[in-house]
C-alpha atoms as a PDB file:
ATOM      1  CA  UNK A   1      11.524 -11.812  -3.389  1.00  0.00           C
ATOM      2  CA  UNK A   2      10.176  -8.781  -5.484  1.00  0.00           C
ATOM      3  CA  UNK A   3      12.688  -6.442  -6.291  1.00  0.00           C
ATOM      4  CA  UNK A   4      12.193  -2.786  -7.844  1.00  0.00           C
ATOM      5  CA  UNK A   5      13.128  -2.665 -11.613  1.00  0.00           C
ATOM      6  CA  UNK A   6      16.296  -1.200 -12.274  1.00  0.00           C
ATOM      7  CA  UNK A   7      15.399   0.790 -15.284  1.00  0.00           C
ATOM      8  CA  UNK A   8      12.433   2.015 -17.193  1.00  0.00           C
ATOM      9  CA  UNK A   9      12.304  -0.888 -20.232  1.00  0.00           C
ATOM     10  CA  UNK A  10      12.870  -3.502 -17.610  1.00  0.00           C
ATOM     11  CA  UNK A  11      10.116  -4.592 -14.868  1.00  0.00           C
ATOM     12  CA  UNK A  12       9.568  -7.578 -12.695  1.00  0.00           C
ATOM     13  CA  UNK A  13       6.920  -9.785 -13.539  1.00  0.00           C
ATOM     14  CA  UNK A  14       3.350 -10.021 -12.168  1.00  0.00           C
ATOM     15  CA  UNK A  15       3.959  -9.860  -8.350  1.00  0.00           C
ATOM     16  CA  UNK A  16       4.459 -13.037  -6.853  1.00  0.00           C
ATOM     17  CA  UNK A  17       3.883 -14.604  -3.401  1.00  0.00           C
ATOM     18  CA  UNK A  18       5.672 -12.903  -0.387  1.00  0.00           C
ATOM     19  CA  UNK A  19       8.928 -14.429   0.783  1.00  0.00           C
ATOM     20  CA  UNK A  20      10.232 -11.860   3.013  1.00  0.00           C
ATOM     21  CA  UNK A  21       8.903 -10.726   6.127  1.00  0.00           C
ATOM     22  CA  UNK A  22       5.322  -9.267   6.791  1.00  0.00           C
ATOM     23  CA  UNK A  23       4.139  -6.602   8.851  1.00  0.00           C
ATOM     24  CA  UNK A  24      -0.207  -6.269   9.154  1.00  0.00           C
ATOM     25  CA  UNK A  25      -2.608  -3.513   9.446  1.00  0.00           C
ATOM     26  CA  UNK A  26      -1.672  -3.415  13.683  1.00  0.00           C
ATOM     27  CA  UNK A  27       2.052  -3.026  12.806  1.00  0.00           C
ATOM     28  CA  UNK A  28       1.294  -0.425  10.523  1.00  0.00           C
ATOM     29  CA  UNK A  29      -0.933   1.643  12.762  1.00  0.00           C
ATOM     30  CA  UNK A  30       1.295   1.288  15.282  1.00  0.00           C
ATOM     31  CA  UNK A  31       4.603   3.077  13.301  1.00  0.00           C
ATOM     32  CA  UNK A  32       2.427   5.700  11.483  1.00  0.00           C
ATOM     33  CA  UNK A  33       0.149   8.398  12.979  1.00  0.00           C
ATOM     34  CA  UNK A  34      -2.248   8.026   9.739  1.00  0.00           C
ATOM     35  CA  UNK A  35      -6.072   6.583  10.519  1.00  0.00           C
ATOM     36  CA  UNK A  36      -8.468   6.401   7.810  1.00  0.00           C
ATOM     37  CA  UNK A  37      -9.504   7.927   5.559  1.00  0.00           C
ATOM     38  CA  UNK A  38      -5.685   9.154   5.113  1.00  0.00           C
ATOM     39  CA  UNK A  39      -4.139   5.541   5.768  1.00  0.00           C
ATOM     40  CA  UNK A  40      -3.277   4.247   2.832  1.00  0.00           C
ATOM     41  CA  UNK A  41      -1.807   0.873   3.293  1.00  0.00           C
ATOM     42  CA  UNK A  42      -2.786  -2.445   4.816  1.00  0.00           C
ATOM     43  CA  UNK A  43      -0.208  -4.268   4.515  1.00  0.00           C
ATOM     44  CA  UNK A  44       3.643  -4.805   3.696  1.00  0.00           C
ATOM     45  CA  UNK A  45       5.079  -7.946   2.482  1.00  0.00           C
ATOM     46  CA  UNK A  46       9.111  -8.700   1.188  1.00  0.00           C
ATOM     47  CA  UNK A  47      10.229  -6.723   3.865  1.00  0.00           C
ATOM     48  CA  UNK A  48      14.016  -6.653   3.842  1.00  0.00           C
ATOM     49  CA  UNK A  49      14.855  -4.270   6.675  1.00  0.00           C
ATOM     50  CA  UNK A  50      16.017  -0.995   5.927  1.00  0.00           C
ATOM     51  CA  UNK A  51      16.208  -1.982   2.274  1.00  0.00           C
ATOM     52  CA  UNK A  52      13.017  -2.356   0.568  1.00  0.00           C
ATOM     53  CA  UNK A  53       9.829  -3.735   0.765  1.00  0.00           C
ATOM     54  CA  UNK A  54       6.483  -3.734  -0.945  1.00  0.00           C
ATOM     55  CA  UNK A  55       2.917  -2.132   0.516  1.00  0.00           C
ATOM     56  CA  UNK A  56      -0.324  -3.084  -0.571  1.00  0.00           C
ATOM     57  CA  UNK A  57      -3.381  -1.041  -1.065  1.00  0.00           C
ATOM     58  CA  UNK A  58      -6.492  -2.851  -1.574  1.00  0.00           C
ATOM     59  CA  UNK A  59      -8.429   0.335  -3.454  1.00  0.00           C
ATOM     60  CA  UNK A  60     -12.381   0.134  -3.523  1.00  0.00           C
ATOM     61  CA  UNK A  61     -15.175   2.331  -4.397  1.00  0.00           C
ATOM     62  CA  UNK A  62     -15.991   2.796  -0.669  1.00  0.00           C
ATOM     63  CA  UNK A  63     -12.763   5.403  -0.645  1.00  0.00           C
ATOM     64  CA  UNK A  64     -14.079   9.009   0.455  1.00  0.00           C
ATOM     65  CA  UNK A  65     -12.264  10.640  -2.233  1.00  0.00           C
ATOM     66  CA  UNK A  66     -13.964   8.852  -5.140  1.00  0.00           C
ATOM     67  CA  UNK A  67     -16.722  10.888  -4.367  1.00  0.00           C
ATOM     68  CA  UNK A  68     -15.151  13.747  -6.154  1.00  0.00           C
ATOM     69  CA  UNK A  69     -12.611  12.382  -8.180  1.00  0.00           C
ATOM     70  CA  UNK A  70     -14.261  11.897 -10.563  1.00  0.00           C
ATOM     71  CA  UNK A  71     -17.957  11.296 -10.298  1.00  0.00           C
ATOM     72  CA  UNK A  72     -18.720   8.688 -13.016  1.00  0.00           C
ATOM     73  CA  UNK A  73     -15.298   8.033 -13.731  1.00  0.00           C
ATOM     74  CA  UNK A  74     -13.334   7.580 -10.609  1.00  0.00           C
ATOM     75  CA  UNK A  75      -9.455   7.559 -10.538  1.00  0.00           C
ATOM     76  CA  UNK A  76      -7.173   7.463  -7.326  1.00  0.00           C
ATOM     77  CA  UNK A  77      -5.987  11.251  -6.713  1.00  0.00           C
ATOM     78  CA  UNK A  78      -2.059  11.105  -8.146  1.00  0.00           C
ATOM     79  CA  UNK A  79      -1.538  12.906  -4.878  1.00  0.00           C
ATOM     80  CA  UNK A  80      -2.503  10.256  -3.123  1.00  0.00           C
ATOM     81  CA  UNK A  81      -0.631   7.771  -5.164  1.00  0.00           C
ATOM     82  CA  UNK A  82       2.206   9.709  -3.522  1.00  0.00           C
ATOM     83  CA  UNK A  83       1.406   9.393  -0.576  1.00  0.00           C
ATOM     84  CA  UNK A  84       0.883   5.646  -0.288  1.00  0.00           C
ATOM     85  CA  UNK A  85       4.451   4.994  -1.626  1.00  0.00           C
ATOM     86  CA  UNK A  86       5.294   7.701   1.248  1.00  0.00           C
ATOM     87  CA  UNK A  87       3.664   5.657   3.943  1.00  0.00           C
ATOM     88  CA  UNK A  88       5.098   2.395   2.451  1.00  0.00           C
ATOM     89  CA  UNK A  89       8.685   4.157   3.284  1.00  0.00           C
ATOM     90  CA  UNK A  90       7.881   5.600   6.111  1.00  0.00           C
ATOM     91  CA  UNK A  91       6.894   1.822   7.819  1.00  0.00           C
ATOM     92  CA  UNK A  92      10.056   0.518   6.947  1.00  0.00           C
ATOM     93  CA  UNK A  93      11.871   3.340   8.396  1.00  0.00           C
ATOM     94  CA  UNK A  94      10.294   2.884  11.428  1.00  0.00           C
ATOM     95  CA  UNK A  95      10.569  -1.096  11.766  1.00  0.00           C
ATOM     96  CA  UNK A  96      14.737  -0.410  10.819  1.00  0.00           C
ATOM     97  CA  UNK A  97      14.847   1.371  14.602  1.00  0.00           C
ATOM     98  CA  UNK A  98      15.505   0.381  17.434  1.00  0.00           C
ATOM     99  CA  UNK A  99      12.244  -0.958  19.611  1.00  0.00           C
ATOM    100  CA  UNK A 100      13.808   2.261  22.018  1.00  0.00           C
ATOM    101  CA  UNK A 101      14.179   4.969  19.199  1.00  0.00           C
ATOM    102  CA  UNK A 102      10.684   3.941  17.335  1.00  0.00           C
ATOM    103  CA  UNK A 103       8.939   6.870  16.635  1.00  0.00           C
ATOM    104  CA  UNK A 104       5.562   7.162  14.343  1.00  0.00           C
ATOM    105  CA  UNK A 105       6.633  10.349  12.706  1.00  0.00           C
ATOM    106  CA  UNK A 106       8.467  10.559   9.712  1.00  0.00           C
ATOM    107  CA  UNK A 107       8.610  14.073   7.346  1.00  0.00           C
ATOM    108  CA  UNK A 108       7.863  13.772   3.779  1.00  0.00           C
ATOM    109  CA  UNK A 109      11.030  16.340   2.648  1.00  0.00           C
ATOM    110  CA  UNK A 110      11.287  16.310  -1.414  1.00  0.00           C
ATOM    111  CA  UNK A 111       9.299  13.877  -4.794  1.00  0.00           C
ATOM    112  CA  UNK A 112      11.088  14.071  -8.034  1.00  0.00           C
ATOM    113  CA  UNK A 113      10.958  12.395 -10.897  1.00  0.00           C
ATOM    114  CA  UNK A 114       7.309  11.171 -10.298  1.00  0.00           C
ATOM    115  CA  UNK A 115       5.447   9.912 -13.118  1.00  0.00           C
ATOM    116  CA  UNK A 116       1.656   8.599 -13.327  1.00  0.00           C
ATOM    117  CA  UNK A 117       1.674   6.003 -16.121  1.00  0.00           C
ATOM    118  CA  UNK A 118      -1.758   4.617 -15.878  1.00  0.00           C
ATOM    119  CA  UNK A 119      -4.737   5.528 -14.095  1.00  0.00           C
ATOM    120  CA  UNK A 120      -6.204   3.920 -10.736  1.00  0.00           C
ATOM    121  CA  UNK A 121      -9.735   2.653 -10.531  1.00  0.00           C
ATOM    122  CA  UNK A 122     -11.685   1.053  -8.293  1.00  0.00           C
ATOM    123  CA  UNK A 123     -11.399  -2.763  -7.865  1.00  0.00           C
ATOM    124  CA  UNK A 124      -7.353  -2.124  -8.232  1.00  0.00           C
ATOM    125  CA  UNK A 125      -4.611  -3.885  -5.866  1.00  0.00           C
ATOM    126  CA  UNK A 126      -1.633  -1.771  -5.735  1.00  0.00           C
ATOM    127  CA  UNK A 127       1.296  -3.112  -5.228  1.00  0.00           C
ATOM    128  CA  UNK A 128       3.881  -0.434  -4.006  1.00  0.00           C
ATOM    129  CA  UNK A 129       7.429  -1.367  -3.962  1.00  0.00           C
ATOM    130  CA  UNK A 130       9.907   0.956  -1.802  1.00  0.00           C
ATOM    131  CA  UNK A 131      13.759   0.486  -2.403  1.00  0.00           C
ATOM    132  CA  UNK A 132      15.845   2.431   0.176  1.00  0.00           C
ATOM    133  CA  UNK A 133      18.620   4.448  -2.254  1.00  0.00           C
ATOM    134  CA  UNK A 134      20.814   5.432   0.102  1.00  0.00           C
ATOM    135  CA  UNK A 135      20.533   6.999   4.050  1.00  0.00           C
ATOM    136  CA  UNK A 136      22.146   9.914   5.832  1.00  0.00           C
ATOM    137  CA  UNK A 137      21.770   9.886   9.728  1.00  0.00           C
ATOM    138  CA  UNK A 138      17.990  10.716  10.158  1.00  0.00           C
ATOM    139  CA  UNK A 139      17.523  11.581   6.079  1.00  0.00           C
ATOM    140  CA  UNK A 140      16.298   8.538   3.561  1.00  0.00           C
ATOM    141  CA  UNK A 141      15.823   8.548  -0.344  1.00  0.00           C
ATOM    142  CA  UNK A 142      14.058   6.120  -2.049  1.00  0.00           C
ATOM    143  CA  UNK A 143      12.591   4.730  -5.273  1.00  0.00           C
ATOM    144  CA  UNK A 144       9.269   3.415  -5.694  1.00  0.00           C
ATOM    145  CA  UNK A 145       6.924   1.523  -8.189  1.00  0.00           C
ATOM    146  CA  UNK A 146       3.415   1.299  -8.192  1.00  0.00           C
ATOM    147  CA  UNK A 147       2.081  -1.857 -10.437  1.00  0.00           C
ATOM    148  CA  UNK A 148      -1.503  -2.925 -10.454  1.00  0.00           C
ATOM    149  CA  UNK A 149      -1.101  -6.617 -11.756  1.00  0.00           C
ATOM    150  CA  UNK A 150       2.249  -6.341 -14.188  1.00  0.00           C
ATOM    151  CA  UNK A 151       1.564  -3.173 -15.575  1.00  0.00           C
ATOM    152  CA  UNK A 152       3.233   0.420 -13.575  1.00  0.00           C
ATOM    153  CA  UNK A 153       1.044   2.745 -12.953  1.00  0.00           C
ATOM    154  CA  UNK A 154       3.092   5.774 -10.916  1.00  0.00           C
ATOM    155  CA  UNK A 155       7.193   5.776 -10.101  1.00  0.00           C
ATOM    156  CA  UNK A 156       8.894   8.706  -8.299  1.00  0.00           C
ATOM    157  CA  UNK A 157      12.071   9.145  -5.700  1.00  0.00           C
ATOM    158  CA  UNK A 158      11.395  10.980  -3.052  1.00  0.00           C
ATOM    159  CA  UNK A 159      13.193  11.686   0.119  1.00  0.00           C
ATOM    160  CA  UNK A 160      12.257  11.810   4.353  1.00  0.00           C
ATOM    161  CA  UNK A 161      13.518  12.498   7.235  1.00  0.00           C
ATOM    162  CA  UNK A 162      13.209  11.136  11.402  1.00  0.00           C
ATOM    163  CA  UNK A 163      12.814  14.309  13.376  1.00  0.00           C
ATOM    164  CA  UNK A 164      15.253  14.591  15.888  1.00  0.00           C
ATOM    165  CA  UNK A 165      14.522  13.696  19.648  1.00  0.00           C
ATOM    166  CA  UNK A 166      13.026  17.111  20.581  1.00  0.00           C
ATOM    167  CA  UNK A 167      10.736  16.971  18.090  1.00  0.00           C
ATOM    168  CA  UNK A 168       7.119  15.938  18.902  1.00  0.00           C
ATOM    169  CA  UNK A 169       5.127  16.306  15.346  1.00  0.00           C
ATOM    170  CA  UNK A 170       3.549  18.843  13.671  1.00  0.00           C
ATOM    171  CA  UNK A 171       2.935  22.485  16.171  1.00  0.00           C
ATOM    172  CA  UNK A 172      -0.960  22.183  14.945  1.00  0.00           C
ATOM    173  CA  UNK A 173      -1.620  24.979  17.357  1.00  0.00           C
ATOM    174  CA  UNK A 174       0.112  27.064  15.143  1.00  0.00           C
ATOM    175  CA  UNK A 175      -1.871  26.592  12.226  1.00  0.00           C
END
């Protein structure tokens, strides 16, 4: 089972097979609200629920946002980088409920201590590895890797919340 690094100078080894649960592309669509071009995971293996578990992105030159970023010498957006390990959370949040409670919202609230280490290109297979740090009713903090092969590419904690049962997304009226 893959298992987040505890400190900086230590990290796992080239990602190995998945010996955990998995959860596919359906499973995924079905907990988040996200459809492409902003979904940005396919698929999460090592699932240990409500603990951790690792996402994969499959990145390729077909991605919209390569376009701009940067022509000639496309890297993944940081931003986006973000947002993957945000997803990644947000699916094991989900799958922890209650088939009753299951709800494909969950708020991005706070990132600290993020940290792009090497850049992502084309042709890449992210491997994004979510470790729960601790939970508070509907609030959850986590830590999270990104490694391309054995080498880390982005790391930040960040924290999100389950809106409560009244809540049904984002007012876009409003906007």
């Amino acid at each position: 089972m893959m298992k987040l690094a505890g400190t900086s100078h230590h990290r796992d080894p080239k990602p190995q097979a998945a010996t955990g649960r998995t959860l596919g592309i359906g499973t995924i669509m079905k907990y988040l609200p996200h459809r492409y071009p902003m979904l940005l995971v396919d698929r999460l293996i090592d699932v240990v629920p409500g603990e951790s578990a690792t996402g994969i992105k499959n990145v390729t030159i077909n991605e919209p946002f390569f376009q701009g970023h940067f022509p000639g010498r496309p890297i993944m957006p940081g931003v986006l980088v973000i947002e993957a390990m945000a997803q990644t959370a947000a699916v094991l949040v989900v799958d922890n409920l209650p088939e009753a409670q299951r709800r494909n919202f969950v708020y991005f609230m706070s990132i600290e201590e993020a940290r792009f280490r090497k850049p992502i290109i084309p042709g890449d297979t992210l491997y994004i590895r979510v470790r729960k740090l601790r939970q508070r009713g509907p609030v959850w903090r986590f830590r999270s890797e990104v490694m391309v092969d054995d080498v880390l590419c982005a790391e930040a904690v960040f924290t999100a919340m389950l809106p409560g049962d009244d809540a049904q997304g984002p007012n876009l009226d409003a906007l």
